[in-house]
Protein backbone atom coordinates (compact mmCIF):
# COMPACT_ATOMS: atom_id res chain seq x y z
CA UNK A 1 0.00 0.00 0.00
CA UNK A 2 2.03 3.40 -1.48
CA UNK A 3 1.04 6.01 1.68
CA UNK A 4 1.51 9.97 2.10
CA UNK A 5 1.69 11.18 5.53
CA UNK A 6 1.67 15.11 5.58
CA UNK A 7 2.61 16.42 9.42
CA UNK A 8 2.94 20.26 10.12
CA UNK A 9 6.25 20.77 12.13
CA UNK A 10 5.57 22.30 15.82
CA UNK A 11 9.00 24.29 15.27
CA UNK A 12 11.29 23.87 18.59
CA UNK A 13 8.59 22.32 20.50
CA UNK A 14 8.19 18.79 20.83
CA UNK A 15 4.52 18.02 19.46
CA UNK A 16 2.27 15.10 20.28
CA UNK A 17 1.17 15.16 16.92
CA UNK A 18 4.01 14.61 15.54
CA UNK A 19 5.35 11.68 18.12
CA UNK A 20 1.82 9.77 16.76
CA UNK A 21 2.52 10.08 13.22
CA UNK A 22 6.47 9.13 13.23
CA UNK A 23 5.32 6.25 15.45
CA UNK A 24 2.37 5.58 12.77
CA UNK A 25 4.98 5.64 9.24
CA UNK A 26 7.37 3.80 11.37
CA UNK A 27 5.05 0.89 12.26
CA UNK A 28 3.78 0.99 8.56
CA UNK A 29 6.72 0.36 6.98
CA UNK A 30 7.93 -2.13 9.25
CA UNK A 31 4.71 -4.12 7.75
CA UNK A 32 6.24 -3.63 4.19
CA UNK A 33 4.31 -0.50 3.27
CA UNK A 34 5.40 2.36 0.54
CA UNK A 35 5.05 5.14 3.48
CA UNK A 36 6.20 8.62 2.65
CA UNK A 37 6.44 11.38 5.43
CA UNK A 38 6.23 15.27 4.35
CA UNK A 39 6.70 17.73 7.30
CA UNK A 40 4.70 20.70 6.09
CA UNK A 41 5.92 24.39 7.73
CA UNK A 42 8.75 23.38 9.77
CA UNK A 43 11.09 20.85 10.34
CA UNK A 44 9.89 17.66 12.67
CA UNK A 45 11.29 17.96 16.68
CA UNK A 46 10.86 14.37 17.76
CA UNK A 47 12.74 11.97 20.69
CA UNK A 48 13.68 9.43 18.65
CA UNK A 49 14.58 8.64 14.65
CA UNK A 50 12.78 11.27 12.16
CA UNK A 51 10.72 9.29 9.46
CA UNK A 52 10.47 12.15 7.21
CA UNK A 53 14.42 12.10 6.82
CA UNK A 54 15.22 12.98 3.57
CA UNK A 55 11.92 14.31 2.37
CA UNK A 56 11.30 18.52 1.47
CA UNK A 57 9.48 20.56 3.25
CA UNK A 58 6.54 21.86 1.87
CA UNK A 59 4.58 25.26 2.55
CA UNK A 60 7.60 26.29 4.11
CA UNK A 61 6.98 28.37 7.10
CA UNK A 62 8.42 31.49 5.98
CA UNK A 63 7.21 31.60 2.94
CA UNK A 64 3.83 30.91 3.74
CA UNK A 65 3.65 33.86 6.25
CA UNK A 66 5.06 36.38 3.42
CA UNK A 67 2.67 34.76 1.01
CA UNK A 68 -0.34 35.62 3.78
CA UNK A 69 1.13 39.25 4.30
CA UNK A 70 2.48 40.71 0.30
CA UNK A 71 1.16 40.07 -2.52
CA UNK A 72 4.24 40.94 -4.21
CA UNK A 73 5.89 38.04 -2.19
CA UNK A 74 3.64 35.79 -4.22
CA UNK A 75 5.00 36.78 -7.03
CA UNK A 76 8.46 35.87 -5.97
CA UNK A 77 10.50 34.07 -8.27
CA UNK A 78 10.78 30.56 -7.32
CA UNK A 79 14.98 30.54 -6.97
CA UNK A 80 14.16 32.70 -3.95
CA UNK A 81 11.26 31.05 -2.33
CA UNK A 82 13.79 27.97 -1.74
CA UNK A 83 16.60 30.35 -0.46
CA UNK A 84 13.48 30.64 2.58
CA UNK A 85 12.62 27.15 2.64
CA UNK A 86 15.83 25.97 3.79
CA UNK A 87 16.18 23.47 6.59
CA UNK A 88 18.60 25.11 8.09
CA UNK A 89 16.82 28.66 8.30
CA UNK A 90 13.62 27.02 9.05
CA UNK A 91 15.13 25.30 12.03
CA UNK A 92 16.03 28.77 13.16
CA UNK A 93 12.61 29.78 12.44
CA UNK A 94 11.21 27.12 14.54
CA UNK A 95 12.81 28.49 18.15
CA UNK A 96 10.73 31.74 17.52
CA UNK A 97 7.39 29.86 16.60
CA UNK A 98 7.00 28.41 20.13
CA UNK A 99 5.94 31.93 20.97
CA UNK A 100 3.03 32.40 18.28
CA UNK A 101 -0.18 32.19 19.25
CA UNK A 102 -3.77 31.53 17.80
CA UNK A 103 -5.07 34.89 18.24
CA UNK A 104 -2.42 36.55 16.11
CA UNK A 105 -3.27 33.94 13.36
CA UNK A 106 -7.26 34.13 12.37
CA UNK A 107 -6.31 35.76 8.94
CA UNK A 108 -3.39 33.03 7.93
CA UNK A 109 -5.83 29.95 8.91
CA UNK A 110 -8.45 30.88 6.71
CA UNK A 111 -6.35 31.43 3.94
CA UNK A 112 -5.02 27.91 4.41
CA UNK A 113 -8.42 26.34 4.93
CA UNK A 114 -9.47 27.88 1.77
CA UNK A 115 -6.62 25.82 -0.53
CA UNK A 116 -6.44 26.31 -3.89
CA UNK A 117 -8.24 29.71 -3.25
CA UNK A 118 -6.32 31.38 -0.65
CA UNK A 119 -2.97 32.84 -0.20
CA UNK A 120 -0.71 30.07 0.06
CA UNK A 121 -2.51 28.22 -3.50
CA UNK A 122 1.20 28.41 -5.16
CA UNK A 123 2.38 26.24 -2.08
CA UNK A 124 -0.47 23.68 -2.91
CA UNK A 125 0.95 23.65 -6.64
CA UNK A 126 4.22 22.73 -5.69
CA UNK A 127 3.11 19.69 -3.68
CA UNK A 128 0.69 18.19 -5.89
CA UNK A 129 3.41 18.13 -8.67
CA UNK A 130 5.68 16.74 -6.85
CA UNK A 131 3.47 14.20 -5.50
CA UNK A 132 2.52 13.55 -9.22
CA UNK A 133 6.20 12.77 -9.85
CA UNK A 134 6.17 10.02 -6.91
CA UNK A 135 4.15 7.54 -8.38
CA UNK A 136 0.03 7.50 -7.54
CA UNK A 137 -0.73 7.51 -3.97
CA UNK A 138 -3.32 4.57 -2.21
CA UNK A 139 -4.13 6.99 0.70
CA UNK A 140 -2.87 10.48 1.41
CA UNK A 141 -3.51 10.93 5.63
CA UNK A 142 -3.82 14.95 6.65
CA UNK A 143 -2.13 15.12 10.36
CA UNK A 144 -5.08 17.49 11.62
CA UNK A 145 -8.49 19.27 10.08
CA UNK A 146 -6.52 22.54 10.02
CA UNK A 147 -5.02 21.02 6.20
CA UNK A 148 -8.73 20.42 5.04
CA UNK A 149 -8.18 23.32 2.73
CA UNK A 150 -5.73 20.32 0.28
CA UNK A 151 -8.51 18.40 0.35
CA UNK A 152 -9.97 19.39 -2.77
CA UNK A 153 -6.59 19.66 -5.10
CA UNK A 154 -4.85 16.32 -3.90
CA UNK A 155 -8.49 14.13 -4.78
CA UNK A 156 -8.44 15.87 -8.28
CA UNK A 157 -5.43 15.61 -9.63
CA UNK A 158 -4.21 12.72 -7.44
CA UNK A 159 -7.55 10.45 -7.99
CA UNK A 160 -7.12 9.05 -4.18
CA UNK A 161 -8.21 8.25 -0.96
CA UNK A 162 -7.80 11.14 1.85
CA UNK A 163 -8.12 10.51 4.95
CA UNK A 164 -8.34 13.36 7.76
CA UNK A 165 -6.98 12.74 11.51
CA UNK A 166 -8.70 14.81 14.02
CA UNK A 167 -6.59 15.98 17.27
CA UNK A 168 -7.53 18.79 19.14
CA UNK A 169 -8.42 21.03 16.49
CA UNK A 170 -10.95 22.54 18.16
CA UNK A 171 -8.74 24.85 21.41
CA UNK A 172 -6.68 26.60 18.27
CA UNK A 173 -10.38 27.13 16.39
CA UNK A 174 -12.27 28.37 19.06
CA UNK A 175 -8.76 31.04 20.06
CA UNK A 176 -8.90 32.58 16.70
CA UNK A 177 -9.86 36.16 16.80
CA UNK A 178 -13.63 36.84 16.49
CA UNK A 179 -13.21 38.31 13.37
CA UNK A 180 -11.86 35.02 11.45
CA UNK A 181 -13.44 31.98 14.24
CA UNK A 182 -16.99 31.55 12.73
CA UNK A 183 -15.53 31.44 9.39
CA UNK A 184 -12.62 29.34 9.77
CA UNK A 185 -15.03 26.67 11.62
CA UNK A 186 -17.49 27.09 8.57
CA UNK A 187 -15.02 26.63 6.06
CA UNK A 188 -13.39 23.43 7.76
CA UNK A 189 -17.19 21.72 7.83
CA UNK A 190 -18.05 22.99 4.21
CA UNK A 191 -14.63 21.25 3.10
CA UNK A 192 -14.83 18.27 4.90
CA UNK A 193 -17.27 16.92 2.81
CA UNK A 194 -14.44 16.34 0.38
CA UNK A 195 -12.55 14.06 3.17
CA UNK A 196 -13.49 9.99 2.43
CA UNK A 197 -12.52 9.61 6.43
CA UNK A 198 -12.08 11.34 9.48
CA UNK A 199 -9.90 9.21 12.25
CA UNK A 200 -10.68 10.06 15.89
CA UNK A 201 -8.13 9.27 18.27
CA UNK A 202 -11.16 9.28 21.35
CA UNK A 203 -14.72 8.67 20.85
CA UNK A 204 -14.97 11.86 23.11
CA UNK A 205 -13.29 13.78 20.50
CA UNK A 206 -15.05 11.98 17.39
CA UNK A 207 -18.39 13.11 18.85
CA UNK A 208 -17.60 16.55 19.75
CA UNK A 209 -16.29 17.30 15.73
CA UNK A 210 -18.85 15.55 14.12
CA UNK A 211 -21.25 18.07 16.37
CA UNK A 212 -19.63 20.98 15.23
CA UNK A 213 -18.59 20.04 11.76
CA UNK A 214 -22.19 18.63 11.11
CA UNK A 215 -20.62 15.22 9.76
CA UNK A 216 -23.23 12.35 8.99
CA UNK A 217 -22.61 8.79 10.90
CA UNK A 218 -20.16 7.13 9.57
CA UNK A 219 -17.59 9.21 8.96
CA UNK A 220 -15.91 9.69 11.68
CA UNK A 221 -13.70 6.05 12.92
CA UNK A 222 -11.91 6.16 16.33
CA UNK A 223 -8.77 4.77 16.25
CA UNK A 224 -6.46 5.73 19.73
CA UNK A 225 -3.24 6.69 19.35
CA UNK A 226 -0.14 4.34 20.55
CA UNK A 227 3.43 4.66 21.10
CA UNK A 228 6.94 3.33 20.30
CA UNK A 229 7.27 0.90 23.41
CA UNK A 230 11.37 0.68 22.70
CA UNK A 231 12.99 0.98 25.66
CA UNK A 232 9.64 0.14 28.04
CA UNK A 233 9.91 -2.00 31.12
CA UNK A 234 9.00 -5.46 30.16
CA UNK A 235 7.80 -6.07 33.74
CA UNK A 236 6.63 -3.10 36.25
CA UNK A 237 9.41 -1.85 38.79
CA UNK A 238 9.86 -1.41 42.34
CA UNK A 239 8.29 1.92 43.48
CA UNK A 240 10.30 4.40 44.72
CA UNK A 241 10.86 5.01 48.40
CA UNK A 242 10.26 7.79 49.28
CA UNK A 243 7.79 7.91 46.22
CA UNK A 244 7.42 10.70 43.50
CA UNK A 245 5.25 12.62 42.14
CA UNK A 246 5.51 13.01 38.17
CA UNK A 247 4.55 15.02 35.41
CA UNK A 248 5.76 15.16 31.96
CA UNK A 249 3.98 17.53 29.43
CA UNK A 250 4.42 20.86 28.05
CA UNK A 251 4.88 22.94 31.27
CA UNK A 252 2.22 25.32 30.93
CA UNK A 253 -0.66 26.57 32.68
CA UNK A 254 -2.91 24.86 29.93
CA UNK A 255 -1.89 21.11 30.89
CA UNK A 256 -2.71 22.19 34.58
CA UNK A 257 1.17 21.83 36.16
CA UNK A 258 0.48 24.64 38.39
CA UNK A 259 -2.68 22.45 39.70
CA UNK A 260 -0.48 19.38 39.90
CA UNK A 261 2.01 21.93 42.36
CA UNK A 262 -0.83 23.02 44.61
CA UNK A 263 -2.04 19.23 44.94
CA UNK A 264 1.60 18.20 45.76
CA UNK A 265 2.46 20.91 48.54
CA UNK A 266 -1.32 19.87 50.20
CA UNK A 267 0.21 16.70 50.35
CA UNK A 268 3.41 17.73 51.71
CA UNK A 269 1.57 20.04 54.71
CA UNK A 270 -0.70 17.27 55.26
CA UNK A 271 2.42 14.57 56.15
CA UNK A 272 0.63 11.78 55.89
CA UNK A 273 2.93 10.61 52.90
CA UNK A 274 6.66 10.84 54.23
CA UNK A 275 9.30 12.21 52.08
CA UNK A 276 6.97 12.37 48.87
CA UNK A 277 9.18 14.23 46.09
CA UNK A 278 7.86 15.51 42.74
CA UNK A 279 9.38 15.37 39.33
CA UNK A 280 8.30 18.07 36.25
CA UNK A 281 9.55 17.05 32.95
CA UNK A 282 8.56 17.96 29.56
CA UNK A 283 8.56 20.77 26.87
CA UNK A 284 9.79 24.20 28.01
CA UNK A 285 10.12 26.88 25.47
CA UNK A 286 11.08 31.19 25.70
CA UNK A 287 7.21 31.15 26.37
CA UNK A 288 7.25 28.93 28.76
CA UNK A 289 9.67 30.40 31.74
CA UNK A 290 7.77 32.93 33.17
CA UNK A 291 5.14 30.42 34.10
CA UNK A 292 7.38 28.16 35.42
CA UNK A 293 9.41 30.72 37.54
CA UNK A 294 6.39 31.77 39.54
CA UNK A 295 5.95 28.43 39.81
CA UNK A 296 9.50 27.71 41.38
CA UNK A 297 8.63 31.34 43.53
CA UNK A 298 5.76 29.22 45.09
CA UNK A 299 7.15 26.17 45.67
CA UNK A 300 10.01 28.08 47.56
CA UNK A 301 7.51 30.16 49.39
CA UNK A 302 6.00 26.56 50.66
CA UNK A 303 8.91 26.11 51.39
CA UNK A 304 9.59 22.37 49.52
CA UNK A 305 11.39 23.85 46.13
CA UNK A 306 14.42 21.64 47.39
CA UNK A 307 12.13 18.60 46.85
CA UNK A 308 11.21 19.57 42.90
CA UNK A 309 13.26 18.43 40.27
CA UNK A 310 12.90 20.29 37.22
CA UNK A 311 13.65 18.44 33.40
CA UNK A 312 13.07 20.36 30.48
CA UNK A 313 13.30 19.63 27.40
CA UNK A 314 14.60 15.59 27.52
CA UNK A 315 15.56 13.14 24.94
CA UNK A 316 14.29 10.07 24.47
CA UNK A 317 16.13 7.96 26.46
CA UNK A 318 16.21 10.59 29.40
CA UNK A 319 12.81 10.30 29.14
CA UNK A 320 12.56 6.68 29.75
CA UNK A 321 14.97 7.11 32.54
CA UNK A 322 12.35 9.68 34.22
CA UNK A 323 8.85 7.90 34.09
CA UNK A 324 11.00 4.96 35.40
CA UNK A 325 11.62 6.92 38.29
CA UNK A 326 8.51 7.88 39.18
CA UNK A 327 5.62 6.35 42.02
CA UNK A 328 2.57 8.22 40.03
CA UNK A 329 1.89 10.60 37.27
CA UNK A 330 -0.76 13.18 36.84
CA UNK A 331 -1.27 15.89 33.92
CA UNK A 332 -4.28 18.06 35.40
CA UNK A 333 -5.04 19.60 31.65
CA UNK A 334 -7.84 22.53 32.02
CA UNK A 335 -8.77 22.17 28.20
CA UNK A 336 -10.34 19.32 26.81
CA UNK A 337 -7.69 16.76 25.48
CA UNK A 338 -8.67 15.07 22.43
CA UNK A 339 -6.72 12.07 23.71
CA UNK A 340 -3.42 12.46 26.22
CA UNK A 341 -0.47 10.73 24.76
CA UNK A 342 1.45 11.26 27.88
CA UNK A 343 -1.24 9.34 29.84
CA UNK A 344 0.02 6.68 27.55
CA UNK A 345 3.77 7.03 28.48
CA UNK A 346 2.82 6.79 32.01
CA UNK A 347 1.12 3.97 31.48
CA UNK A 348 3.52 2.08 29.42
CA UNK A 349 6.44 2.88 31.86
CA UNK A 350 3.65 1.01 34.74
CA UNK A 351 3.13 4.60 36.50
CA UNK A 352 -0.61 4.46 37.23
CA UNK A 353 -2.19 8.22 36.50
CA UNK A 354 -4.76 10.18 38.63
CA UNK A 355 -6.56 12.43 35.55
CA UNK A 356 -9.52 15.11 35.62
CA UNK A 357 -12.69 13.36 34.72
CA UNK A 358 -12.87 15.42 31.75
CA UNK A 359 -12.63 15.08 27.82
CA UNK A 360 -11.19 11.61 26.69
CA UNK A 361 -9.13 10.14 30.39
CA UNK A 362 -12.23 9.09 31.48
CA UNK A 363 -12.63 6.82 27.94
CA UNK A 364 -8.97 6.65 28.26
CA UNK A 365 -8.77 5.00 31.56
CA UNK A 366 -12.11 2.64 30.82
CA UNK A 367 -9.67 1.41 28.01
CA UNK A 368 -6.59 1.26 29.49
CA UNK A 369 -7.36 1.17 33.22
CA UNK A 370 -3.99 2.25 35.15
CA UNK A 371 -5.59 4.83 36.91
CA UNK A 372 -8.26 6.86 38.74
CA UNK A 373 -9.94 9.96 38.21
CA UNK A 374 -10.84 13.37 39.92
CA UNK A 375 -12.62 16.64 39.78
CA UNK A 376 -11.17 18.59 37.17
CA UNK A 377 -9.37 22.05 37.97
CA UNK A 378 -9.96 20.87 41.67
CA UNK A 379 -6.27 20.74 43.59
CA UNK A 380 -7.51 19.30 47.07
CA UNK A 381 -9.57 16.37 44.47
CA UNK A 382 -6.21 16.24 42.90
CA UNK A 383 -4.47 15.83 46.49
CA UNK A 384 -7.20 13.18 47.65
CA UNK A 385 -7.03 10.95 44.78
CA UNK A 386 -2.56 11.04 44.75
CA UNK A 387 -2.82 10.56 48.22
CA UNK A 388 -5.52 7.90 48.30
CA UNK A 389 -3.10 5.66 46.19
CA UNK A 390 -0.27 6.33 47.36
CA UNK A 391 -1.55 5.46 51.18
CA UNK A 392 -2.78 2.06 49.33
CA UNK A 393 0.57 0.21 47.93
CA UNK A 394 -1.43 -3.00 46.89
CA UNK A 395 -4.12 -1.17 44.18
CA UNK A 396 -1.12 1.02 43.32
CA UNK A 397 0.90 -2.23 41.85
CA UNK A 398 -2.59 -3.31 40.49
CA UNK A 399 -2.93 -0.57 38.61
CA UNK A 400 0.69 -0.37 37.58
CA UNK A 401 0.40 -3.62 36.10
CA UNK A 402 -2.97 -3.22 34.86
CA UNK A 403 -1.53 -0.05 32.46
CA UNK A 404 1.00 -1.59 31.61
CA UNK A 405 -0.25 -4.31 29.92
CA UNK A 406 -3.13 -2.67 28.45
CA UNK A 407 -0.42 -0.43 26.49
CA UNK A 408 2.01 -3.34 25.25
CA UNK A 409 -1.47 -5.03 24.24
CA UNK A 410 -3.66 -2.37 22.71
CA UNK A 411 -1.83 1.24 22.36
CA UNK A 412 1.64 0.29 20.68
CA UNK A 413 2.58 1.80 17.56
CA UNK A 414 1.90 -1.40 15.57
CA UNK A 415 -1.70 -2.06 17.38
CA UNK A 416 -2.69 1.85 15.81
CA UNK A 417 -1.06 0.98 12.67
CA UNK A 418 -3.26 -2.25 12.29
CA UNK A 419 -6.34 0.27 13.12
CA UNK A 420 -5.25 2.56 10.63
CA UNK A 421 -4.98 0.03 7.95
CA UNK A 422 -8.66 -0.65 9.07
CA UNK A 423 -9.91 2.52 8.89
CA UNK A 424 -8.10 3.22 5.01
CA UNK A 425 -9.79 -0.01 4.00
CA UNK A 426 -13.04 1.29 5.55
CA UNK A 427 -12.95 4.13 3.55
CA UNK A 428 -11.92 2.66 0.19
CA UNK A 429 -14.99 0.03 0.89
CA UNK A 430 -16.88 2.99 0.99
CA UNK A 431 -15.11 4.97 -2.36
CA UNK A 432 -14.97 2.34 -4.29
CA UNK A 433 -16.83 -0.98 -2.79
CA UNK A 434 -14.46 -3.17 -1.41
CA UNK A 435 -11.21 -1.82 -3.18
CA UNK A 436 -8.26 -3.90 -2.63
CA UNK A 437 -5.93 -1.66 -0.67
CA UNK A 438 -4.26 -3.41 2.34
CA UNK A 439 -1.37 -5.77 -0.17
CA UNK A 440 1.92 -4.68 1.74
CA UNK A 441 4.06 -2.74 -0.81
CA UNK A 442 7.36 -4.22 -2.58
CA UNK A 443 9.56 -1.58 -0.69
CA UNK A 444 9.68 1.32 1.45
CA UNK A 445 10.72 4.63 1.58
């Protein structure tokens, strides 16, 4: 099966998104599929080996701004449109797009929803010839709804199946300026018409799009996302003693952390778990420090910043290292997560999770088990529930082992590639009645 992945690079920060789909063309090709991985914008920031190695870049970053903000720039001559797509300067680009945010953006998203009719429509040329030079594609899969806008160009002159993921579209939609929100959302459920599928990593999150996009049963499939399990524990570990606290996210107020810090210094004044330590790891851009300062300022104030260990920005391996080290995880998100890879990690690594009941943990958890639930946005819940489990060391290796297994059995990166392959057969059954797509290809690339 001869496969396009197309991923928009997150710039310097590492990207959930883009950890699913690496895992995804990875496990794809190791089945024998033709899998080819385009980072659209900006270079891929992953913890482990970059599928899209090798490939270009398309609707470079730069050039899709200066397309968006001169029409003079679109008139560029092409010699100098690559001078601004290079990897290198698009790298350097990608430490200053950490800090950009959706409000500043309502103008450039509706261009790019609107394809072959907006701004960026010379962009759109250059990939669909290119992709005409590769050979005919089975199945092209869009990373996110926010590349709808393709939709219409790639069917046409490509003659194939595209299918849409949905994650978490809807926080950057409904953070668009007034002035471009309504019609951004409009133009996403007009297009998606166009899409043969839309893959759901949560039934939560399936629901909630097909709502707002108006999409007709059936064409939405829930597939959850899985992980690269290189490197796991193939048994759970001994707990730490004294035992730690963990979270690993982007450390922002959005995933909760500074909920997670009030929980753990109730715990501490409450002493009823000796020596408990806590662990932050995770993604911590320019944006990022001032947050996490005041955070620091508190736990100081509390005084127990000499029992917070601070990771930012880890590799892979590092990574491991950390969730090994670790008695329970929690990331207290305040928005609704379309799914929760980290949960995920956590789980893998046999760390059982205390989540909000909120969004997709509480499918999550039904699923994967490895955890309990609280209020959401609710620190002394928060406390209780950490607390509870930690005061309870036999449902606490339970539910280690209960994760863990769940994960090596049902959310590794070749149980979502099998549901993948599912879901494109699905929707060529539907295209074309029962077209043959799932033969493994003769080689990969």
């Amino acid at each position: 099966m001869n496969i396009v992945q197309l991923t928009p690079g997150a710039g310097a920060m590492y990207c959930g998104n883009c950890f699913r789909d690496n895992a995804l063309v990875a496990a794809l090709r190791k089945m024998g599929h033709e899998v080819t991985m385009l980072p659209l914008y900006l270079p891929l920031t992953l913890d482990e080996e970059d599928q899209s190695a090798g490939s270009p870049i398309f609707f470079s970053g730069i050039n899709v701004y200066l397309e968006q903000k001169s029409s003079l720039f679109r008139e560029a001559p092409g010699w100098f449109r690559d001078l601004l797509a290079n990897r290198t300067l698009l790298k350097w680009a990608g430490t200053k797009a950490a800090g950009t945010r959706a409000e500043d953006l309502g103008d450039l998203t509706l261009s790019m929803l609107r394809g072959e009719e907006g701004n960026q429509a010379r962009e759109l040329d250059e990939l669909v010839a290119w992709l005409q030079k590769q050979g005919k594609p089975d199945v092209i899969c869009l990373s996110n709804a926010l590349l709808i806008g393709m939709v219409r160009r790639l069917k046409s002159e490509l003659n194939c199946l595209v299918v849409c993921m949905l994650q978490g579209e809807d926080g950057f939609l409904d953070a668009l300026p007034e002035s471009h929100r309504a019609a951004c959302w409009q133009t996403i459920a007009e297009r998606s018409a166009e899409v043969d599928l839309f893959v759901s990593p949560s039934r939560y999150f399936g629901d909630l799009m097909s709502r707002r996009l108006g999409l007709g049963a059936g064409r939405v499939r829930v597939v959850h996302n899985g992980i690269n399990l290189a490197g796991y524990p193939e048994a759970a570990s001994t707990p730490p003693n004294p035992p730690v606290l963990g979270y690993f996210a982007r450390m922002c107020k959005e995933k909760g952390l500074d909920i997670l810090v009030d929980a753990f210094i109730q715990i501490r004044k409450r002493d009823r778990i000796k020596g408990l330590k806590m662990k932050i790891g995770g993604g911590c851009g320019p944006a990022d420090q001032p947050f996490v300062e005041s955070l620091r300022e508190r736990l100081k104030t509390n005084g127990v910043l000499a029992e917070v260990e601070f990771h930012p920005n880890v590799e892979r391996d590092s990574k491991l290292e950390f969730l090994r080290s670790l008695s329970i995880f929690s990331v207290p998100a305040r928005y609704a997560e379309a799914f929760g890879l980290y949960v995920i990690e956590a789980l893998g690594a046999g760390v059982p999770v205390v989540q909000p009941r909120a969004a997709a943990f509480p499918e999550l958890l039904e699923a994967a088990g490895g955890g309990v639930l609280c209020e959401p946005g609710n620190a002394a819940s928060l406390a209780d529930a950490i607390e509870g489990l930690l005061l309870d060391p036999a449902r606490l290796r339970a539910l280690s082992e209960a994760g863990r297994t769940a994960v090596f059995d049902r959310f590794s990166a070749p149980a979502m590639a099998r549901n993948f392959l599912e879901a494109f057969q699905h929707a060529a059954t539907a295209a074309a009645g029962n077209a043959p797509l799932l033969q493994p290809a003769s080689g990969a690339r």
